[in-house]
Protein backbone atom coordinates (compact mmCIF):
# COMPACT_ATOMS: atom_id res chain seq x y z
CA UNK A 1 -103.71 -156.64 156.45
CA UNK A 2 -106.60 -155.68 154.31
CA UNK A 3 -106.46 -155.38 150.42
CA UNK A 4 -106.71 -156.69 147.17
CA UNK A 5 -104.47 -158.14 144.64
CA UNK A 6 -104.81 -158.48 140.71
CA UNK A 7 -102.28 -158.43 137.92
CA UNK A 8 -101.74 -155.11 135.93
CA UNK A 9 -100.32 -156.70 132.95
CA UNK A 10 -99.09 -159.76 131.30
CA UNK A 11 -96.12 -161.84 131.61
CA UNK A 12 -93.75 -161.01 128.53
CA UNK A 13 -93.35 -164.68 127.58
CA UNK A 14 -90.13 -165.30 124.77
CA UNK A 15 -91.02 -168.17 122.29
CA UNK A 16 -87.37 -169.55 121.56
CA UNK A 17 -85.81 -171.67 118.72
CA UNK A 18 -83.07 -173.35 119.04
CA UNK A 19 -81.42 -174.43 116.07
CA UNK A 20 -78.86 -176.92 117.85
CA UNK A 21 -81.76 -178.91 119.20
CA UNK A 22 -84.44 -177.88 116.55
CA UNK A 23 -87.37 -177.43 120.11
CA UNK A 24 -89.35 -174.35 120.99
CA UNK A 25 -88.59 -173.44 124.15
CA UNK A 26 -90.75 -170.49 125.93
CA UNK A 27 -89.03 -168.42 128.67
CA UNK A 28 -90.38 -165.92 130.37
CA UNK A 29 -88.28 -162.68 130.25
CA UNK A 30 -90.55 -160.46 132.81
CA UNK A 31 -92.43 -160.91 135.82
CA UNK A 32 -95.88 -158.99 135.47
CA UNK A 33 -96.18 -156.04 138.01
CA UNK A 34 -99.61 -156.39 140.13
CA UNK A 35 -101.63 -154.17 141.71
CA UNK A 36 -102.62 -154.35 145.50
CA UNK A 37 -105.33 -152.33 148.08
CA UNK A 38 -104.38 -151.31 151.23
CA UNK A 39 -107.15 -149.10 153.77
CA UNK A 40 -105.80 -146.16 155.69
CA UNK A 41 -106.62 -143.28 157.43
CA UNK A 42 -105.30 -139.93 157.24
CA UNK A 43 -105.21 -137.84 160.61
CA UNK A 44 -104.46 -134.06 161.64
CA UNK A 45 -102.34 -132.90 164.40
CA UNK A 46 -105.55 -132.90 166.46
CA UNK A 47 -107.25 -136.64 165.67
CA UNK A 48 -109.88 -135.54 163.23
CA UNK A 49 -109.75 -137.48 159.90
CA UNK A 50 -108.66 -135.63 156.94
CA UNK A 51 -110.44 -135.95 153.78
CA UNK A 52 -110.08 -134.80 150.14
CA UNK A 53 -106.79 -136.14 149.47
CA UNK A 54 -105.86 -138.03 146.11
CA UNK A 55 -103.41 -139.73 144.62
CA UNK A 56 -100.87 -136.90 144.21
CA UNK A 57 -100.60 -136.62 148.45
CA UNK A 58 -99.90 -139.72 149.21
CA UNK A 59 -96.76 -142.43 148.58
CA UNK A 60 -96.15 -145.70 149.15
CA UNK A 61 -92.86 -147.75 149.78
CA UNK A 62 -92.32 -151.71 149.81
CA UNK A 63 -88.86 -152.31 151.91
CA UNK A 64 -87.82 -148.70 151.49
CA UNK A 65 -88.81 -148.80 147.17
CA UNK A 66 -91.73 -145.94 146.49
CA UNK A 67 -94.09 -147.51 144.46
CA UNK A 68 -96.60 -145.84 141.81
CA UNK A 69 -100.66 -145.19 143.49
CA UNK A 70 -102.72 -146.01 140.88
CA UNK A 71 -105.80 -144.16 143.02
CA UNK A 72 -106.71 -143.31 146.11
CA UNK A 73 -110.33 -142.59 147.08
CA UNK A 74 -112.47 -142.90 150.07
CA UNK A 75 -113.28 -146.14 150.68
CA UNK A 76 -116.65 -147.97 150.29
CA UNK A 77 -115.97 -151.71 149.74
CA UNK A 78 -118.20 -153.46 151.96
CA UNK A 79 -116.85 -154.68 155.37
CA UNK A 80 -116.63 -157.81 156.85
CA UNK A 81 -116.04 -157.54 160.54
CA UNK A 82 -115.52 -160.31 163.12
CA UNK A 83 -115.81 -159.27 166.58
CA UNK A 84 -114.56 -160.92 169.43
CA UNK A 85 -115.99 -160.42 173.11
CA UNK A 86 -113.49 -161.11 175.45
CA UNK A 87 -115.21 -159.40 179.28
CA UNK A 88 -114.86 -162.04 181.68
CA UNK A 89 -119.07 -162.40 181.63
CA UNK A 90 -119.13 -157.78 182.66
CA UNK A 91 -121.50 -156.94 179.72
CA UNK A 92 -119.65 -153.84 179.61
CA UNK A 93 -119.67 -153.93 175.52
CA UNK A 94 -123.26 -154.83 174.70
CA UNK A 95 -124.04 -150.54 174.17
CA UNK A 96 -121.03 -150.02 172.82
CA UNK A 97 -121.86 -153.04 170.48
CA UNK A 98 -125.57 -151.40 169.50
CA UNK A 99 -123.71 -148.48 168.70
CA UNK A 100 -121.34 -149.50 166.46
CA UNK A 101 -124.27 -151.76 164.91
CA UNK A 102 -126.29 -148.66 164.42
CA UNK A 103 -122.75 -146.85 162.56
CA UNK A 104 -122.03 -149.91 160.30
CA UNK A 105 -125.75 -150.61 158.93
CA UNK A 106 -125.68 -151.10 155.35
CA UNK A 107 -122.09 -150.93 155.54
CA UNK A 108 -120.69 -154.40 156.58
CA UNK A 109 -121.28 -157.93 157.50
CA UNK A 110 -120.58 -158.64 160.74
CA UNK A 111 -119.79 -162.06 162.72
CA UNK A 112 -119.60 -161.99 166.44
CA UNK A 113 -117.72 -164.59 168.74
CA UNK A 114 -117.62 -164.45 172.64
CA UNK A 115 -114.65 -165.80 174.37
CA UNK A 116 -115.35 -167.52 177.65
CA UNK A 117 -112.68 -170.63 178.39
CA UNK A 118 -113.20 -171.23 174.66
CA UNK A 119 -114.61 -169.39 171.99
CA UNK A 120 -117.88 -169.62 171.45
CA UNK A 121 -120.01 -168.25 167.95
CA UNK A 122 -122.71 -165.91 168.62
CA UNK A 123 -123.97 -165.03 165.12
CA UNK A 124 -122.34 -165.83 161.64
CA UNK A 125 -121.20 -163.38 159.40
CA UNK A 126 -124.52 -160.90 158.27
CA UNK A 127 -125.50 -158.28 156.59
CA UNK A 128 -128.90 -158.17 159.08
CA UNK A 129 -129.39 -155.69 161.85
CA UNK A 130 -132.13 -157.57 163.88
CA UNK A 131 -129.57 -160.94 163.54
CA UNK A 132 -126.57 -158.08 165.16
CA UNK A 133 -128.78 -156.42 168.31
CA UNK A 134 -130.04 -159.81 168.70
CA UNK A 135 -126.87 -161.08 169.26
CA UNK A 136 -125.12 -158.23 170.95
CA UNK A 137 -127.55 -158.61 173.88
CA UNK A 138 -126.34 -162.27 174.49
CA UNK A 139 -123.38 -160.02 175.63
CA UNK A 140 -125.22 -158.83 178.47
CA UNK A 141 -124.18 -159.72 182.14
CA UNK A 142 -123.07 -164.00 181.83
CA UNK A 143 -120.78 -166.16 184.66
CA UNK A 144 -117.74 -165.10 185.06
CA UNK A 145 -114.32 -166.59 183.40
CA UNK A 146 -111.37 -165.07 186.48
CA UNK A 147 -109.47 -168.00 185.07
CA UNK A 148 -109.10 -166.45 181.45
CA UNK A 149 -109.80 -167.96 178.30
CA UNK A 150 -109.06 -167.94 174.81
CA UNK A 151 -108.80 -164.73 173.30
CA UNK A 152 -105.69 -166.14 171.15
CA UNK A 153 -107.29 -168.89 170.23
CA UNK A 154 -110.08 -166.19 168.62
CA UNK A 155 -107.68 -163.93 166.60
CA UNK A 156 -106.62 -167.27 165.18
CA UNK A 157 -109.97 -168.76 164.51
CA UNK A 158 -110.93 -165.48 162.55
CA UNK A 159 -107.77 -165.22 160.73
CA UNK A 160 -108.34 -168.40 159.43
CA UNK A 161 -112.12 -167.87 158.69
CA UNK A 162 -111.07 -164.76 156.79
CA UNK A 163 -108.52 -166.43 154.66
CA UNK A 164 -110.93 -169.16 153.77
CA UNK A 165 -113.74 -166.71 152.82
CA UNK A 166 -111.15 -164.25 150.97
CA UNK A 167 -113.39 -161.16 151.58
CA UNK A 168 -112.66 -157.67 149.87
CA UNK A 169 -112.17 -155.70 153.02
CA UNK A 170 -111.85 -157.87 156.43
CA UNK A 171 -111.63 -156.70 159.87
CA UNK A 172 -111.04 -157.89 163.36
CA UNK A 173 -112.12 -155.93 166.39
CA UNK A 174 -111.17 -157.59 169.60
CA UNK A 175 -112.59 -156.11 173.09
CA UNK A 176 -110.56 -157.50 175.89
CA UNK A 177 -110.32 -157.20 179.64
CA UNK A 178 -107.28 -158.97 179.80
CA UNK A 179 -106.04 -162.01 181.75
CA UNK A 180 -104.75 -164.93 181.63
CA UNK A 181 -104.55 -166.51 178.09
CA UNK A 182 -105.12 -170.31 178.54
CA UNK A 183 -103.89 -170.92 174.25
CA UNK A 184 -100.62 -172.35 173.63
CA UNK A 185 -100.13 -170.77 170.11
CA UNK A 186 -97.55 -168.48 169.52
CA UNK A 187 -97.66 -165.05 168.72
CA UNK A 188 -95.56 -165.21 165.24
CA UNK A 189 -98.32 -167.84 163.92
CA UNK A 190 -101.01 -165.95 164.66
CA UNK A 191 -99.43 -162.61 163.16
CA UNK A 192 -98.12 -164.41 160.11
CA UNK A 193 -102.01 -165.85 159.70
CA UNK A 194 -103.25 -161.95 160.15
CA UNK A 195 -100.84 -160.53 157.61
CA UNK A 196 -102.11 -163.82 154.99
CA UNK A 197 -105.66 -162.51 156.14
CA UNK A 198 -105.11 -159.45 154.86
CA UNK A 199 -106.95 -158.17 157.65
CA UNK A 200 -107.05 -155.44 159.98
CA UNK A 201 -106.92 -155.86 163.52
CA UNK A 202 -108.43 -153.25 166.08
CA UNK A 203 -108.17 -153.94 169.43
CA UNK A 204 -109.77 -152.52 172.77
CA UNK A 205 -108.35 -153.09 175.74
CA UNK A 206 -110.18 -152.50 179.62
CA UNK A 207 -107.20 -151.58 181.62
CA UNK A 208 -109.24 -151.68 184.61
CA UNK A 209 -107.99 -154.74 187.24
CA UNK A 210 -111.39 -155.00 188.78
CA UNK A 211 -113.15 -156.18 185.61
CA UNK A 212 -111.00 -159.22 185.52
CA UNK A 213 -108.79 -159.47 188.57
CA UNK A 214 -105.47 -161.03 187.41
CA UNK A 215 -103.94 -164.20 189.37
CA UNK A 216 -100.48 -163.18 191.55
CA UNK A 217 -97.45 -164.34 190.37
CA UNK A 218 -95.71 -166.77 193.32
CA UNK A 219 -93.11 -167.80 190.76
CA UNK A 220 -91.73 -166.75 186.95
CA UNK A 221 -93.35 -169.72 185.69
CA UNK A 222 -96.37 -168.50 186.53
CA UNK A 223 -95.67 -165.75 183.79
CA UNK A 224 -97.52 -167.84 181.22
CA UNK A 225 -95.92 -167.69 177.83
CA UNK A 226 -99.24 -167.33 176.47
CA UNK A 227 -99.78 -164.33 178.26
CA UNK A 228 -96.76 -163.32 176.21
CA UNK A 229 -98.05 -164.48 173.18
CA UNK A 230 -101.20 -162.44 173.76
CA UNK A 231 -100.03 -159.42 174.49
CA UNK A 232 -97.26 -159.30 171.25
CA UNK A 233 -100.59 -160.28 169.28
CA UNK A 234 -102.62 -157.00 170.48
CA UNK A 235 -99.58 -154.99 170.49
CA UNK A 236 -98.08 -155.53 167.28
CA UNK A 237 -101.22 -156.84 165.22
CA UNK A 238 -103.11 -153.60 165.06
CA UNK A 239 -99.87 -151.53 163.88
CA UNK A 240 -98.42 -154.48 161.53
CA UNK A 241 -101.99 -154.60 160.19
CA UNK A 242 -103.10 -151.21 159.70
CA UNK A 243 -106.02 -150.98 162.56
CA UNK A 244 -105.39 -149.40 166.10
CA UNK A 245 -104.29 -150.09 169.83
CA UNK A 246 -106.78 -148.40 172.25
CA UNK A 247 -106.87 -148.73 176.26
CA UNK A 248 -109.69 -147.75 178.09
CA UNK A 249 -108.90 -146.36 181.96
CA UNK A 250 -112.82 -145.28 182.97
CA UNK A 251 -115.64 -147.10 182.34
CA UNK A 252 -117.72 -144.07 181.25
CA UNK A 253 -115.60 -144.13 178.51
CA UNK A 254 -115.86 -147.75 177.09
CA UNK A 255 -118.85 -146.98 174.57
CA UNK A 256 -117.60 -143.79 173.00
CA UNK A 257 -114.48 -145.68 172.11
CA UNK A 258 -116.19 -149.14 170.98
CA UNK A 259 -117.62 -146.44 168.43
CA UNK A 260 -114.44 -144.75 167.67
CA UNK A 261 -113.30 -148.15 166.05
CA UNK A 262 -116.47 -147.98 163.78
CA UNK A 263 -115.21 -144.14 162.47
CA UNK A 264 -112.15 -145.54 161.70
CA UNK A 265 -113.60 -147.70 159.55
CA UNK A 266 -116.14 -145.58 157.88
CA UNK A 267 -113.49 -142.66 157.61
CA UNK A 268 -110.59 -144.73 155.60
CA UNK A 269 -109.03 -144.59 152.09
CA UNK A 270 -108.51 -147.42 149.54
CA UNK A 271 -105.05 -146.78 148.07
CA UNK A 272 -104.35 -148.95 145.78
CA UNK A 273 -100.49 -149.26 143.98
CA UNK A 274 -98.53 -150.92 142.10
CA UNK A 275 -96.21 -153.82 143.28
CA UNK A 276 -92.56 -154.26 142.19
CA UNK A 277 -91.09 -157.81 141.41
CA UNK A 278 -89.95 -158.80 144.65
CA UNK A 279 -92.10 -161.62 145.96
CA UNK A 280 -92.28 -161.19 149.60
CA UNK A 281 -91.43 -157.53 150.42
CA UNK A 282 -91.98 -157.31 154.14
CA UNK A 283 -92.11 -153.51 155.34
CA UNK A 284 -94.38 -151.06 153.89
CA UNK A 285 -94.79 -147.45 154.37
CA UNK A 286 -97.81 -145.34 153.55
CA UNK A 287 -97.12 -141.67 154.27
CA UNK A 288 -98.79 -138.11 153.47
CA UNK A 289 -96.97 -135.13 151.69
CA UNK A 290 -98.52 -132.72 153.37
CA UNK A 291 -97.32 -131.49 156.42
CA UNK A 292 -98.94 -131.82 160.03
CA UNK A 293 -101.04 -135.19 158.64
CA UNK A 294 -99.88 -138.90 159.94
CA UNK A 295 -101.30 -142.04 157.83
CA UNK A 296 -102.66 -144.84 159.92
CA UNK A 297 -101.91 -147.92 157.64
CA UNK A 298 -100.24 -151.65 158.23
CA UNK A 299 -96.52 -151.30 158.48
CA UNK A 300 -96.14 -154.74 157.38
CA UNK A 301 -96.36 -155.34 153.35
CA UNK A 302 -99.59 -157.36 152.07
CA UNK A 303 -99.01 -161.07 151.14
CA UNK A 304 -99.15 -161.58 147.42
């Protein structure tokens, strides 16, 4: 869930006598109020972004509370953008990759993994184009994984990366064919870690059972819990987290959408309000006052 935090005033701190004991005791008598970012985008009834919109057309809510928006602007933090290549060795991303290079130039750093039976780092996080194409044409046609691998195990890495780097404005963007998931984590972990990322998680998904034929299921245990775990993690991680859910049916389609993930990006707000006293709110709502608009935000309230 992406955003920032920072407090918006002091602590009212009480410096107390007491005569009985003749000590100083301080006690604070108010918890400071802070200040948090969260990216969105505003839609029409059709699916084109809308733009213009400030403060006064937009509210927020923490577990049902509105809360005061400070501002709300386009935004132009810089991204930082871990992609994950999960295509069972197709190549079916690499133009959809260039493109989405070509879109975020001088507009993010970007980090790309590819997940075979384990995940394996392409490129570290950069800033450089030549470092990006470079890398996004290792995606090209590899050996195949049927078996599955570790797309999971991925999410989880880059959470984790994320968290430990404690960028401005991070991303995920996971393509997937599906198949079986061979990590044994489970899925509330690995969306507790994306929520403590703070970042957003856009997934693209290759409903097409050719790419990466799935095994047939002689049995219910071979319904592999982390096939569960998977598909709660790219169902509910891009809603809870304020990024989107695509599935691509036809091939011919697959690069057009790869982009569509970079205008979602490029086309978002930073709203940024302020926080009541409770310390772990859990729902949050960003919403539009105008009519025939819907906000495209995380649903799940930013860790303080």
């Amino acid at each position: 869930m992406t955003g920032t935090t920072r407090l918006a005033g002091a602590s009212l701190v009480l410096v107390i006598f007491h005569l009985s004991t003749g000590r100083l005791v301080l006690s604070q008598a108010q918890v400071a109020p802070s200040e948090t970012t969260v990216y969105a985008n505003v839609i029409d009834t059709q699916g084109k972004y809308v733009t213009g919109l400030g403060v006064a057309d937009l509210f927020v809510k923490e577990d049902g509370v509105e809360r005061p928006v400070i501002s709300a602007e386009p935004a132009t933090a810089e991204l930082q953008v871990a992609i994950l290549v999960d295509d069972n060795g197709t190549g079916i991303f690499r133009f959809g990759l260039n493109a989405l290079g070509e879109m975020l130039q001088g507009r993010a750093a970007i980090s790309l993994n590819v997940v075979t039976n384990q995940v394996q780092r392409v490129f570290d996080y950069t800033t450089d184009p030549k470092i990006w194409y470079a890398g996004f044409e290792r995606t090209g046609i590899r050996p195949a994984t049927p078996e599955g691998g570790q797309l999971l195990e991925g999410i989880f890495s880059a959470e984790k990366d994320i968290t430990r780097r404690e960028p401005r404005r991070p991303v995920i963007i996971a393509l997937t064919v599906g198949g079986e998931e061979q990590s044994p984590l489970p899925s509330r972990r690995v969306l507790d870690d994306l929520n403590k990322s703070r970042a957003s998680l856009h997934v693209l998904f290759v409903n097409i059972p050719a790419v990466r034929p799935s095994r047939p299921v002689a049995k219910p245990s071979d319904l592999l819990e982390g096939n569960f775990n998977l598909s709660r993690v790219i169902g509910d991680g891009p809603a809870e987290s304020g990024g989107r859910h695509r599935e691509v049916l036809a091939m011919n389609a697959l690069a057009v959408e790869v982009q569509q993930i970079a205008r979602d990006l490029l086309a978002q707000y930073a709203i940024t309000y302020s926080r009541g006293a409770a310390k772990n709110p859990q729902k949050l709502q960003v919403s539009v006052r105008r009519p025939n608009m819907a906000v495209i935000a995380p649903t799940r309230a930013p860790r303080r």
